[in-house]
Protein backbone atom coordinates (compact mmCIF):
# COMPACT_ATOMS: atom_id res chain seq x y z
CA UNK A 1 83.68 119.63 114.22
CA UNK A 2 87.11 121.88 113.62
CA UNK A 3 87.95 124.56 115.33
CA UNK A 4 89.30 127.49 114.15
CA UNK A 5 91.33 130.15 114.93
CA UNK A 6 92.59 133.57 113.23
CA UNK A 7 92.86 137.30 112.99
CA UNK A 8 91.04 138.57 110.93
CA UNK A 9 92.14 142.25 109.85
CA UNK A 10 90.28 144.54 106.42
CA UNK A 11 90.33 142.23 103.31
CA UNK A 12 92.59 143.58 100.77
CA UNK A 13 90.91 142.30 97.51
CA UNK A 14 93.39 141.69 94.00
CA UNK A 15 91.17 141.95 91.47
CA UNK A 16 94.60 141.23 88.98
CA UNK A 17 94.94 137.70 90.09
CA UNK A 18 91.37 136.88 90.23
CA UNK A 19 90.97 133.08 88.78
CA UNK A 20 87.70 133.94 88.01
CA UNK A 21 84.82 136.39 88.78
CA UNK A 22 83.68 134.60 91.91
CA UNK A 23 87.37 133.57 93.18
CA UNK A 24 89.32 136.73 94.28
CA UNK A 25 92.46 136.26 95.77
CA UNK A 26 92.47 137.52 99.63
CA UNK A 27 95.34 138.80 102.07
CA UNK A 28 94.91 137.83 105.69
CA UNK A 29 97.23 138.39 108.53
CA UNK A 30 97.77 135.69 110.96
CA UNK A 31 99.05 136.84 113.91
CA UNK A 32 101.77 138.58 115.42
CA UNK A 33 99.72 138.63 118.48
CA UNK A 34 98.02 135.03 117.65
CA UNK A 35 97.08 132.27 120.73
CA UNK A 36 98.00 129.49 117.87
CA UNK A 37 101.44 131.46 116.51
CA UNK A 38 103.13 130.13 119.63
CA UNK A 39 105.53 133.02 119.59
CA UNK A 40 105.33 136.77 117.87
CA UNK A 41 104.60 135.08 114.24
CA UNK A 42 103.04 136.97 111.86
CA UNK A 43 102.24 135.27 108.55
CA UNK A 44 100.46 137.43 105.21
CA UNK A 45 98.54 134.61 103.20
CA UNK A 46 97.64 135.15 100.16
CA UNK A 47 93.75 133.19 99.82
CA UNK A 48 92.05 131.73 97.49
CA UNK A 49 88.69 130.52 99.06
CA UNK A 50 90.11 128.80 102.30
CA UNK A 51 93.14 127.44 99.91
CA UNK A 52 96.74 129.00 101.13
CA UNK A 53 97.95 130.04 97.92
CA UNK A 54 100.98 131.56 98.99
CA UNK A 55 102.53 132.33 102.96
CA UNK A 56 105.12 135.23 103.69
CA UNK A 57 106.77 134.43 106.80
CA UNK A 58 107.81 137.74 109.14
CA UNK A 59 109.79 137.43 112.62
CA UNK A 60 110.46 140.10 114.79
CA UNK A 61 109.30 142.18 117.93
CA UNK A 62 112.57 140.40 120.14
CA UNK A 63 115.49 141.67 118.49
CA UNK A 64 117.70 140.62 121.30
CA UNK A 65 120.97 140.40 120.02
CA UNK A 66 122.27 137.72 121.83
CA UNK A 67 125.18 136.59 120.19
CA UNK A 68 126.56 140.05 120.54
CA UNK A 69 125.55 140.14 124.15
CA UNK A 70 127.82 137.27 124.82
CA UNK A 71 130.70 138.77 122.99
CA UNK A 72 130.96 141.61 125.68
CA UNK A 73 130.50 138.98 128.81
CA UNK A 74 133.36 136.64 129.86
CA UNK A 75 132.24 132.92 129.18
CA UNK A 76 130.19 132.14 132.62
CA UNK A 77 128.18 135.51 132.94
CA UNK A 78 126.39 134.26 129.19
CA UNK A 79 124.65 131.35 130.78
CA UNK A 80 121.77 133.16 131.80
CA UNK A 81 120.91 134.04 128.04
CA UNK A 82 120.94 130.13 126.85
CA UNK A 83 117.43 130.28 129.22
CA UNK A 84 115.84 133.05 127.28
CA UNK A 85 116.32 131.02 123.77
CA UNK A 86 113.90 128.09 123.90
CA UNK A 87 112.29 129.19 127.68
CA UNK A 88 110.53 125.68 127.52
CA UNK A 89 114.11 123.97 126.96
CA UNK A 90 116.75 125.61 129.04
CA UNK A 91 118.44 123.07 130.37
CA UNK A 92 119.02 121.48 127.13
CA UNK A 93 120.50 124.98 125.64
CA UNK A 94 123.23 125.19 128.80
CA UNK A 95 124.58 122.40 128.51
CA UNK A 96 125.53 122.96 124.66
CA UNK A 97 127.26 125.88 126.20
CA UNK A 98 128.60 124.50 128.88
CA UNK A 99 130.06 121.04 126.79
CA UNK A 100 131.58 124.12 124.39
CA UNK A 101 133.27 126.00 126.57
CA UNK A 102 134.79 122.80 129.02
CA UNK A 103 135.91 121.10 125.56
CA UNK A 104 137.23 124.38 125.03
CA UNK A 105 139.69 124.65 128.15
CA UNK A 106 140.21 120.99 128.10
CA UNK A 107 138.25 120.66 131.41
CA UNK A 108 135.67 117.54 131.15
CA UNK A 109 136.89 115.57 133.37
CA UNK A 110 132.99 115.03 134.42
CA UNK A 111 132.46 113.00 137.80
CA UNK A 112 129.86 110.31 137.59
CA UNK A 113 127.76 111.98 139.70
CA UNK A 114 127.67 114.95 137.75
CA UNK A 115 127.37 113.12 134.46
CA UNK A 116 124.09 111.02 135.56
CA UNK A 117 122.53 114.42 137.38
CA UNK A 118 122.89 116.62 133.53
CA UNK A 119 121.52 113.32 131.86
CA UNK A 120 118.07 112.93 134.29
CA UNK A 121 117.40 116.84 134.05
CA UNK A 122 118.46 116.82 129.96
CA UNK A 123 115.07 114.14 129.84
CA UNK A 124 113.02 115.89 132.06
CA UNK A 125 113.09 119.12 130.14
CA UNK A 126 112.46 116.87 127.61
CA UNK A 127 109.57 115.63 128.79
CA UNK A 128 108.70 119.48 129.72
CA UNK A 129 108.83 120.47 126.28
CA UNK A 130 107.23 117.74 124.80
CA UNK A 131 104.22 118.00 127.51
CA UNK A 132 103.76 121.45 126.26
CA UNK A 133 104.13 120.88 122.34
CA UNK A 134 101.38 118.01 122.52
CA UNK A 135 99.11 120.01 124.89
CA UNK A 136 99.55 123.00 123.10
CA UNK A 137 99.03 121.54 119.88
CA UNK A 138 95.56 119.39 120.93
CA UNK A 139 94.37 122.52 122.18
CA UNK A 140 95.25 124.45 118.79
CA UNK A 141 93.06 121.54 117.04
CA UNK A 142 90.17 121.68 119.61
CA UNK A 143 91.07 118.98 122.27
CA UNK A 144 90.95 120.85 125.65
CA UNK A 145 91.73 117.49 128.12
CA UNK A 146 95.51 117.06 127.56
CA UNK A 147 96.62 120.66 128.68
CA UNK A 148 95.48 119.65 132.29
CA UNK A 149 96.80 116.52 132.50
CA UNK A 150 100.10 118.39 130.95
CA UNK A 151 100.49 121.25 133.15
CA UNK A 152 100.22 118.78 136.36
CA UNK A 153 103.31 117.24 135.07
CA UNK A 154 104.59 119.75 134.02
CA UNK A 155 104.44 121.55 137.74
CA UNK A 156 106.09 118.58 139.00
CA UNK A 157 108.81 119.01 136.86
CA UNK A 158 109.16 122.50 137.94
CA UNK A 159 109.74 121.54 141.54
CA UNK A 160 112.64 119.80 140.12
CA UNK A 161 113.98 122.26 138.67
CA UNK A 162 113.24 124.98 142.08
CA UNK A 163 115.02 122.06 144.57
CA UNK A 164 118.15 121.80 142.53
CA UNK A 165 118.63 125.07 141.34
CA UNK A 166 116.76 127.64 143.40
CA UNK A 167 114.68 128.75 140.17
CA UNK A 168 111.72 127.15 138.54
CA UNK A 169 112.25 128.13 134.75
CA UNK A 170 115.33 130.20 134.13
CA UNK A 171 117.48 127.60 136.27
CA UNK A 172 121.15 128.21 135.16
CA UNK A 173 121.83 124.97 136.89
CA UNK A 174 124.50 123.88 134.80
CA UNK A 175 128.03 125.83 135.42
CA UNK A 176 130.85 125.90 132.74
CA UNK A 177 134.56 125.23 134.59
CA UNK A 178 132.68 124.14 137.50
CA UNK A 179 131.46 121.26 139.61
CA UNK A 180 127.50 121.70 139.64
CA UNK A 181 124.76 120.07 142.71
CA UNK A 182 124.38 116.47 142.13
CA UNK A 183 121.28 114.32 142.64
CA UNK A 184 120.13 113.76 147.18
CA UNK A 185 118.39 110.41 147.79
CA UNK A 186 115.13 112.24 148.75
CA UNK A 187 114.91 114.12 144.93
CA UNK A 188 115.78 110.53 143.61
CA UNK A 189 113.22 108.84 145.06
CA UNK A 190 110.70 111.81 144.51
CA UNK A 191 111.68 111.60 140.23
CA UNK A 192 111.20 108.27 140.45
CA UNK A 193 107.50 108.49 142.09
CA UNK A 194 107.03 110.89 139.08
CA UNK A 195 108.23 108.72 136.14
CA UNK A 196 105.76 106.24 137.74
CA UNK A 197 102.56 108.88 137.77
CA UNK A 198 103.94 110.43 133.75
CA UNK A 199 103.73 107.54 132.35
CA UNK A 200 99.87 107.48 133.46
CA UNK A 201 99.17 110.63 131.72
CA UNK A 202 100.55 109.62 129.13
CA UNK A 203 98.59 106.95 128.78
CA UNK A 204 95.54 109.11 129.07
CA UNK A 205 97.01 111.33 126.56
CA UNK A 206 97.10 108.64 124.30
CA UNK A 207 93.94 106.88 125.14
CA UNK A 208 92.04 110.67 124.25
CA UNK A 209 94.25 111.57 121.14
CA UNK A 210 95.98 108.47 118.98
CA UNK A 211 92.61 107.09 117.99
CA UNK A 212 90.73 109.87 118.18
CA UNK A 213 88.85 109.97 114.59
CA UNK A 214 88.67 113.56 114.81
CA UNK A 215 92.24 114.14 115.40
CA UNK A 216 93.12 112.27 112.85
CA UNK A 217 91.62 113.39 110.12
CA UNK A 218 93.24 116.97 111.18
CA UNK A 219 96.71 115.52 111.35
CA UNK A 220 96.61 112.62 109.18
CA UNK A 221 98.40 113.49 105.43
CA UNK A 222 98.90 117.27 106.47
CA UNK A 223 102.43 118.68 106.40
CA UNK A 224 103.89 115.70 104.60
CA UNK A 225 107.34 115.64 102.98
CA UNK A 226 109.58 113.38 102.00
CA UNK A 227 113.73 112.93 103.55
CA UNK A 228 115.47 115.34 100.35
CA UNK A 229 112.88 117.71 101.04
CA UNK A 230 114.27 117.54 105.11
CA UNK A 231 117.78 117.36 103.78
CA UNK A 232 117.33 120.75 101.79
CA UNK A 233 115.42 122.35 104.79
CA UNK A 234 118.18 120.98 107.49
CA UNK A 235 115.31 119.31 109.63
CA UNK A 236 116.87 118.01 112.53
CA UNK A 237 114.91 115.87 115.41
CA UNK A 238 111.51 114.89 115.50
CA UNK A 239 111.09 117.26 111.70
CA UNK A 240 113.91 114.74 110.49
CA UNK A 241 112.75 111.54 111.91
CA UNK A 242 109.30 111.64 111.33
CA UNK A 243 110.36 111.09 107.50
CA UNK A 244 112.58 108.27 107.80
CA UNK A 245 115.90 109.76 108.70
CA UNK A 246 118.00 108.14 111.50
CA UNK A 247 119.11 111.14 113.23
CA UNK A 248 120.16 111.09 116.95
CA UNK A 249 123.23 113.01 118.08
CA UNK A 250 122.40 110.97 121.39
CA UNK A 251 123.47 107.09 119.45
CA UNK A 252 125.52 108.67 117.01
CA UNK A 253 129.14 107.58 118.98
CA UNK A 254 130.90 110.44 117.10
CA UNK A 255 128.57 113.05 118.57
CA UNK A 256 127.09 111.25 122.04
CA UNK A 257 127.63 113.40 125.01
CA UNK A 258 126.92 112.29 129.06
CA UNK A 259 126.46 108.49 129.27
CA UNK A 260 123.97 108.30 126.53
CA UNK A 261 126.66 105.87 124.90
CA UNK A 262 126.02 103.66 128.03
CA UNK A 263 122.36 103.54 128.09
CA UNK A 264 119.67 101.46 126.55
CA UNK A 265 117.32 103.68 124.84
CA UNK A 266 114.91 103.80 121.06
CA UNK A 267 115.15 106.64 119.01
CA UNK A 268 112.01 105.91 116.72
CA UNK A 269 111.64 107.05 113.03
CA UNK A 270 108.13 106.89 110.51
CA UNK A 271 108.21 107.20 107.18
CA UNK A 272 105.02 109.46 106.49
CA UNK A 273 106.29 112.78 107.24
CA UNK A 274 103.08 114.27 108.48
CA UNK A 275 101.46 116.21 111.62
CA UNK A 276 100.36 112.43 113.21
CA UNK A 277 103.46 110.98 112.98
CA UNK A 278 105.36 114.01 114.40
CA UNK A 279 102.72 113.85 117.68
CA UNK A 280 103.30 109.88 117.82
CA UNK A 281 107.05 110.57 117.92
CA UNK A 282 106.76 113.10 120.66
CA UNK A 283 104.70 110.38 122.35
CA UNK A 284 107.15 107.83 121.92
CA UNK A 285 110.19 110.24 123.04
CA UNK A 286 108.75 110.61 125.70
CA UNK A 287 108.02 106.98 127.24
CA UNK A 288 112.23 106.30 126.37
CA UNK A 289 112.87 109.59 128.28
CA UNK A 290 111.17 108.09 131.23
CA UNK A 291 113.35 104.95 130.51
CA UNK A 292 116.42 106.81 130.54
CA UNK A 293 115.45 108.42 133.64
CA UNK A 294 115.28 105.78 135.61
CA UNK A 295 118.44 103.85 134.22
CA UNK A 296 120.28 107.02 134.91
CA UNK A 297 118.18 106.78 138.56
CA UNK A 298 119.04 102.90 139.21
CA UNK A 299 123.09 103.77 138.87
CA UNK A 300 122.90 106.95 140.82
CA UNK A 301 121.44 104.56 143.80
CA UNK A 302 124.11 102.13 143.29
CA UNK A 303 127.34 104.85 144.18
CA UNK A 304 128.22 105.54 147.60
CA UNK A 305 126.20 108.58 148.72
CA UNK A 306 128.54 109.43 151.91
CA UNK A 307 131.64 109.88 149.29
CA UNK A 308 129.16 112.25 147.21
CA UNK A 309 129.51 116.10 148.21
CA UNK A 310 126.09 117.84 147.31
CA UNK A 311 127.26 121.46 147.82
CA UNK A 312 128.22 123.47 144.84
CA UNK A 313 131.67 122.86 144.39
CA UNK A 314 134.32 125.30 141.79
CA UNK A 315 137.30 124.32 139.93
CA UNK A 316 138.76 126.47 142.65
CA UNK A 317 138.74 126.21 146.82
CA UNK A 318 135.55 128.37 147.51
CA UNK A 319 135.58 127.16 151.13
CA UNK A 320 136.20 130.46 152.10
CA UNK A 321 138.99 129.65 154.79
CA UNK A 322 140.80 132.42 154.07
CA UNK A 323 141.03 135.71 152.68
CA UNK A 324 143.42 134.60 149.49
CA UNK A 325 140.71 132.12 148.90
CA UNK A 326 137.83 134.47 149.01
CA UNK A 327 140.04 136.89 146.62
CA UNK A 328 140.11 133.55 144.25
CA UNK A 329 136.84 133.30 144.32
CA UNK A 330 136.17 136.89 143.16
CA UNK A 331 138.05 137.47 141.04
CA UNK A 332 137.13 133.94 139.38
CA UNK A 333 132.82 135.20 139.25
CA UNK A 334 134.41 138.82 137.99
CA UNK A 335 137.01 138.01 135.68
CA UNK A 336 136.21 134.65 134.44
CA UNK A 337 139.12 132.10 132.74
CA UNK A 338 141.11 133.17 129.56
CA UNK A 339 140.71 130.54 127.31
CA UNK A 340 143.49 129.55 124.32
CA UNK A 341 142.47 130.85 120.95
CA UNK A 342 140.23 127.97 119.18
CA UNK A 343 137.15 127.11 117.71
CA UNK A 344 134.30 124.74 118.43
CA UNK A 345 131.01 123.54 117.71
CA UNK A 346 129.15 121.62 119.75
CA UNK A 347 125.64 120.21 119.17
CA UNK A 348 122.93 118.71 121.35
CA UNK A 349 119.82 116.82 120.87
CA UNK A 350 117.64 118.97 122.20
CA UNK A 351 113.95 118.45 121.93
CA UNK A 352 113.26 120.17 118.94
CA UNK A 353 116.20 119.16 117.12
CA UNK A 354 119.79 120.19 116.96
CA UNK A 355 120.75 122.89 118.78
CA UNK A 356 124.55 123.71 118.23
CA UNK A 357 126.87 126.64 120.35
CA UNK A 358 129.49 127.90 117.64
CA UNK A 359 132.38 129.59 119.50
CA UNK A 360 135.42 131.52 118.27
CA UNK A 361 138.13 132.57 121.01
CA UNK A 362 141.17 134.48 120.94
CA UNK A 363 142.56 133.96 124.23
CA UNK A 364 141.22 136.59 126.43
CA UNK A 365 137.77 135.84 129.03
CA UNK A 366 135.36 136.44 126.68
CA UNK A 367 134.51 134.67 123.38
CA UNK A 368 135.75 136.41 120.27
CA UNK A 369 132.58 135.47 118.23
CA UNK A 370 129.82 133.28 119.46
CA UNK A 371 126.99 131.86 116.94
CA UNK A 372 123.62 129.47 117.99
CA UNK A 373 122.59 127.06 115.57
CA UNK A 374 118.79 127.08 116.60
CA UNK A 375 116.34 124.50 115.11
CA UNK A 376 113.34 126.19 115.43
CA UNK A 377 115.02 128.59 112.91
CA UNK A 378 115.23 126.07 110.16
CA UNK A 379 111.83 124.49 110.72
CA UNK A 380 110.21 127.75 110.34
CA UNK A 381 111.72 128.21 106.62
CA UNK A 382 109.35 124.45 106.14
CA UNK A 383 106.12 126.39 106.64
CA UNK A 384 106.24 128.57 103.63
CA UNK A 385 106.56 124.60 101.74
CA UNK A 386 103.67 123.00 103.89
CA UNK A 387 101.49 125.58 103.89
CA UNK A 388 101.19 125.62 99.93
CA UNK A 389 97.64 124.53 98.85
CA UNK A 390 96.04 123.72 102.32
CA UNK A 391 93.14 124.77 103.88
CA UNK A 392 93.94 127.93 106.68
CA UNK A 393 92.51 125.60 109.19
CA UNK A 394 95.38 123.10 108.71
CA UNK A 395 97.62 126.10 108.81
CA UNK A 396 97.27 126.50 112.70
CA UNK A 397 98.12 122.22 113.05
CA UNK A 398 101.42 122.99 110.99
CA UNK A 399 102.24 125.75 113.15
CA UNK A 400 101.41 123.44 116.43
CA UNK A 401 103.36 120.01 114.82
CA UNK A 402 106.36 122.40 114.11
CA UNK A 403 107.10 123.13 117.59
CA UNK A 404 108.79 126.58 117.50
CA UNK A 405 109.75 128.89 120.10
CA UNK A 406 110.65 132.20 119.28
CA UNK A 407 113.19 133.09 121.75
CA UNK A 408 116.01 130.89 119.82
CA UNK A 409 114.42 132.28 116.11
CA UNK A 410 114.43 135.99 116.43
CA UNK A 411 117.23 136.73 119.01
């Protein structure tokens, strides 16, 4: 059975590129307002039959402008906007920004501490975007059980997020030019209950979809392409790997970042290229996310917790013993840090791929020019290619195995 899903709006019928007189060729919107778009998509296929003949890709309705934005804020007020970009990935997008700007003034001079807490909570919003891309995507295809188990982890996570932070999505945990919270004994031992109960559902994730005839023979051989046709496209992450490239800014040693160098971790590749292997990768990322968790976990317990301070700490005195150190501490929230002129990029492995802060600075608080390399971005331009000559029912398991997010596309 295959379910499917799309707008339908008035048939527009060319009678000029009619194959034949029972073939007509058929424009159909898909989307913006779509449940399988993911995002405001909007997509004008040109039909023959059910056969995509031709897909023109439109992006819109945000219009942000968040790069400008940042250009009028001194460097720590932009945080909050690195949550807005991929909303299912935030903490992966701040510390890009954050790793930019502390390169930037010369300023990583990371306590362990610190460096373990950014590496547990980079793979649990890995593990919260990957939850969502699977779920989202068997429910796209017609398999309603994962979304449940999902969203239970996915709440968990959450509460994570809410005891370190204050906020459940839009943390802005991580603080440029500062000293963020660190990891208590009682959230340890609480992550490590949940690695125990996530790798369960998954299990049952995987027991419902990997052999699952049905899904399949919806994922199996569509969306395939080959490493040059990634190269061309600039597919980084799973889109890169799941066609044989070896592409991990985490084991790369000339682009690692935390203690990733340290750690003992797969990064898995397949050479098919196609929706299945892209879910079995997610799969897989996951269960070495879980790994890294509790690595990261295991030498957090082995410091000294009474030498650890678990307040929020600055780069300068914000005890607030006197009034010339409250005055510091205004004017450092207000005015920010000038910052010598330079320029940097620095990338992350986020979950859907690269995602790289571009900044320009000219010596004042605020960055002279500021540009986001976002990967969703570049795996869009891939669905005009896959979408040539399929069936529109495959069209909504491209969109799904993509993984985009439209905050990061259109901003």
């Amino acid at each position: 059975m295959q379910f499917h899903m799309y707008n339908y709006t008035t048939p527009v019928f060319d009678k000029s590129n009619s194959v034949n007189n029972n073939l007509k060729t058929v424009n159909l919107n898909f989307g913006p307002q779509h449940p399988s778009a993911h995002g405001v998509l909007r997509l004008i296929l040109k039909l023959k039959n059910e056969v995509i003949d031709d897909c023109d890709i439109h992006i819109g309705l945000l219009h942000r402008g968040t790069e400008k934005l940042m250009e009028n804020k001194i460097f720590i007020h932009s945080l909050p906007y690195f949550d807005r970009l991929d909303y299912v990935s935030t903490l992966l997008q701040e510390h890009a920004y954050c790793l930019a700007i502390d390169t930037l003034s010369k300023k990583k001079n990371y306590s362990t501490p610190l460096v373990l807490t950014r590496t547990v909570y980079d793979e649990l919003t890995r593990i919260f975007n990957h939850l969502l891309a699977v779920a989202c995507h068997a429910l796209d295809v017609g398999s309603m059980s994962p979304i449940f188990w999902a969203f239970e982890e996915r709440e968990k996570i959450m509460e994570f997020f809410e005891r370190i932070s204050g906020a459940r999505m839009h943390t802005a945990f991580y603080k440029p030019l500062l000293k963020s919270r660190v990891l208590n004994q009682n959230l340890i031992e609480d992550i490590i209950d949940f690695t125990q109960n996530c790798l369960i559902t998954l299990n049952e994730i995987h027991n419902v979809l990997t052999n699952n005839k049905v899904w399949k023979i919806r994922l199996k051989n569509i969306g395939s392409y080959d490493w040059k046709t990634a190269m061309s496209y600039n597919l980084t992450g799973i889109m890169a790997r799941s066609c044989g490239l070896k592409r991990d800014l985490r084991l790369n040693r000339h682009t690692t970042y935390n203690n990733y160098y340290y750690l003992n971790f797969w990064s898995y590749t397949s050479e098919n290229g196609d929706c299945y292997d892209r879910f079995l990768l997610r799969t897989y990322e996951m269960l070495e996310s879980l790994n890294i968790i509790n690595q990261s976990l295991l030498m957090f317990n082995s410091l000294n917790f009474k030498l650890l301070n678990h307040e929020t700490m600055s780069s300068i005195n914000c005890e607030h013993t006197s009034m010339e150190n409250m005055i510091d501490h205004f004017k450092f929230w207000s005015e920010g840090v000038n910052i010598n002129p330079a320029i940097i990029y620095q990338p992350v492995e986020s979950a859907k791929g690269e995602f790289g802060v571009s900044l320009l600075t000219d010596g004042t608080n605020k960055p002279y020019r500021c540009k986001i390399k976002s990967p969703s971005l570049n795996h869009l331009y891939l669905l005009k290619h896959l979408s040539k000559n399929v069936f529109l029912a495959d069209l909504v398991t491209l969109i799904g195995t993509i993984d985009i997010v439209f905050g990061e596309i259109d901003r």
